[in-house]
Protein backbone atom coordinates (compact mmCIF):
# COMPACT_ATOMS: atom_id res chain seq x y z
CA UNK A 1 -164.27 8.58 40.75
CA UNK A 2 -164.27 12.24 40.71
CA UNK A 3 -164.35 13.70 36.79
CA UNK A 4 -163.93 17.30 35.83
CA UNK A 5 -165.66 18.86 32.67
CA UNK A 6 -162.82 21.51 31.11
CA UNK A 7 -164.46 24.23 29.12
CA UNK A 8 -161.69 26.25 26.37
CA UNK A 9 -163.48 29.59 25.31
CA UNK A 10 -162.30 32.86 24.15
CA UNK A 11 -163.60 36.54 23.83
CA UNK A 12 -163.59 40.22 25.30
CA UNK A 13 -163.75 40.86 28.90
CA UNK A 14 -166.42 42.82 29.55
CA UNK A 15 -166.27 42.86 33.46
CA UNK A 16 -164.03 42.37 36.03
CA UNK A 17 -165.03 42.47 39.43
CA UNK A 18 -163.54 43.54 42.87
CA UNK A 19 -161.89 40.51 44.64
CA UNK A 20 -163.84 39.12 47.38
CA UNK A 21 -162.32 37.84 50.86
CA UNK A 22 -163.95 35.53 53.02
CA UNK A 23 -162.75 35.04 56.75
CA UNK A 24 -161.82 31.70 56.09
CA UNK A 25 -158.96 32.91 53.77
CA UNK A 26 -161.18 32.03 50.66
CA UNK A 27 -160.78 34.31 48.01
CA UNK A 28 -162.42 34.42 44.56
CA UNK A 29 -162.92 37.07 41.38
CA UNK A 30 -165.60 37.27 39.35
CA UNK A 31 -165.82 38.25 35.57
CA UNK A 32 -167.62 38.80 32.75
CA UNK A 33 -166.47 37.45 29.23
CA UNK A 34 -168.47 37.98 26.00
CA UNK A 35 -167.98 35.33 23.32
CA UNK A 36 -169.39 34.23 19.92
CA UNK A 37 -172.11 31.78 19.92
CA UNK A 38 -173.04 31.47 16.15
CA UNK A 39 -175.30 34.16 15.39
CA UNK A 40 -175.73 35.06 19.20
CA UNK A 41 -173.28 36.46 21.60
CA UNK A 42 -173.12 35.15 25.34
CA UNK A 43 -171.71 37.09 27.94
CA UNK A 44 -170.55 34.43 30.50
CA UNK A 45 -169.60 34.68 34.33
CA UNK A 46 -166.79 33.86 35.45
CA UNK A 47 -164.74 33.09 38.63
CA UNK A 48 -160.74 32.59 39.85
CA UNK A 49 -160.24 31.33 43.17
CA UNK A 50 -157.61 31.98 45.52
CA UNK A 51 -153.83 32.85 44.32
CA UNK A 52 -155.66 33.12 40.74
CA UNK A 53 -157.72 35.89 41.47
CA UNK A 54 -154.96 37.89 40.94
CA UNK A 55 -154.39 36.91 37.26
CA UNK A 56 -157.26 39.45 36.36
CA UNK A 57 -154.58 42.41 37.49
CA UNK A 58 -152.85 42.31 34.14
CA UNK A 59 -156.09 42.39 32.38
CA UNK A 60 -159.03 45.59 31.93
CA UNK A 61 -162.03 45.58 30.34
CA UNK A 62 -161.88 45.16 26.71
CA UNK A 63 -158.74 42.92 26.15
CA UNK A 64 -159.47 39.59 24.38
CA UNK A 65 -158.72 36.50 26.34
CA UNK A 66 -158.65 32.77 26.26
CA UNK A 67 -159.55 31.51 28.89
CA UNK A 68 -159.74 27.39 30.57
CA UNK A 69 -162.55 26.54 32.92
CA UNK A 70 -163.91 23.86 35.27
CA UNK A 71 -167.48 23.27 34.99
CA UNK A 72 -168.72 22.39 38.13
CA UNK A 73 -172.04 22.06 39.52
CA UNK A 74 -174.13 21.66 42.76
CA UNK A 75 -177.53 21.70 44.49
CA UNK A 76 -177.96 24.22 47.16
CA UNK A 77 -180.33 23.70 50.50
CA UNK A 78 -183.39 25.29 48.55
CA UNK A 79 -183.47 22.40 45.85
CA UNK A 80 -182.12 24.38 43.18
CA UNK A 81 -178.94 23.20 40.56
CA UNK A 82 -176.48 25.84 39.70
CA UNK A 83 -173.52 25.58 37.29
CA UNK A 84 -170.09 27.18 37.93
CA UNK A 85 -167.17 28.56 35.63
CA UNK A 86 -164.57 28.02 37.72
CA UNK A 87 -161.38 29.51 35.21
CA UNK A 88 -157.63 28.35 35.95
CA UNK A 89 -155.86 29.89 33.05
CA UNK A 90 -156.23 33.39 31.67
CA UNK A 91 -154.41 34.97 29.16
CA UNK A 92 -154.20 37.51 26.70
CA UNK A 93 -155.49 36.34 23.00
């Protein structure tokens, strides 16, 4: 059984990167969102896939957001394990 972590987070977007196109028809957007982490502040990357990239077009850098998130995680050839934001809703706080 397949179980998906949901992160809830909110803070200012800091970056917001160009949309990338793969020749698959893939599509994703990466950005950056700084949030409070008790005394420290974490500036956390983010990504939309497909039709959701294009939630980002509303926003610029500096709005406040909340924002919902799939954590997901894998192992690439090279042995290594990298985690994933994977966001699904974005909107203005």
């Amino acid at each position: 059984m397949e179980q998906t972590t949901t992160y809830q987070t909110s803070g200012e977007i800091i970056a917001i990167h160009e949309k990338e196109e793969y020749p698959s028809g893939f599509s994703k957007r990466e950005f950056v969102l700084k949030v409070a982490n008790g005394r420290y502040e974490q500036e956390l990357k983010m990504e939309l896939h497909k039709d959701r990239a294009d939630v980002l077009e509303s926003f610029q850098v500096g709005d406040r957001a909340n924002v919902t998130a799939d954590v997901r995680g894998h192992k690439s050839s090279n042995g290594r394990h990298y985690i994933n934001l994977v966001a699904w809703k974005v909107v203005k706080a």
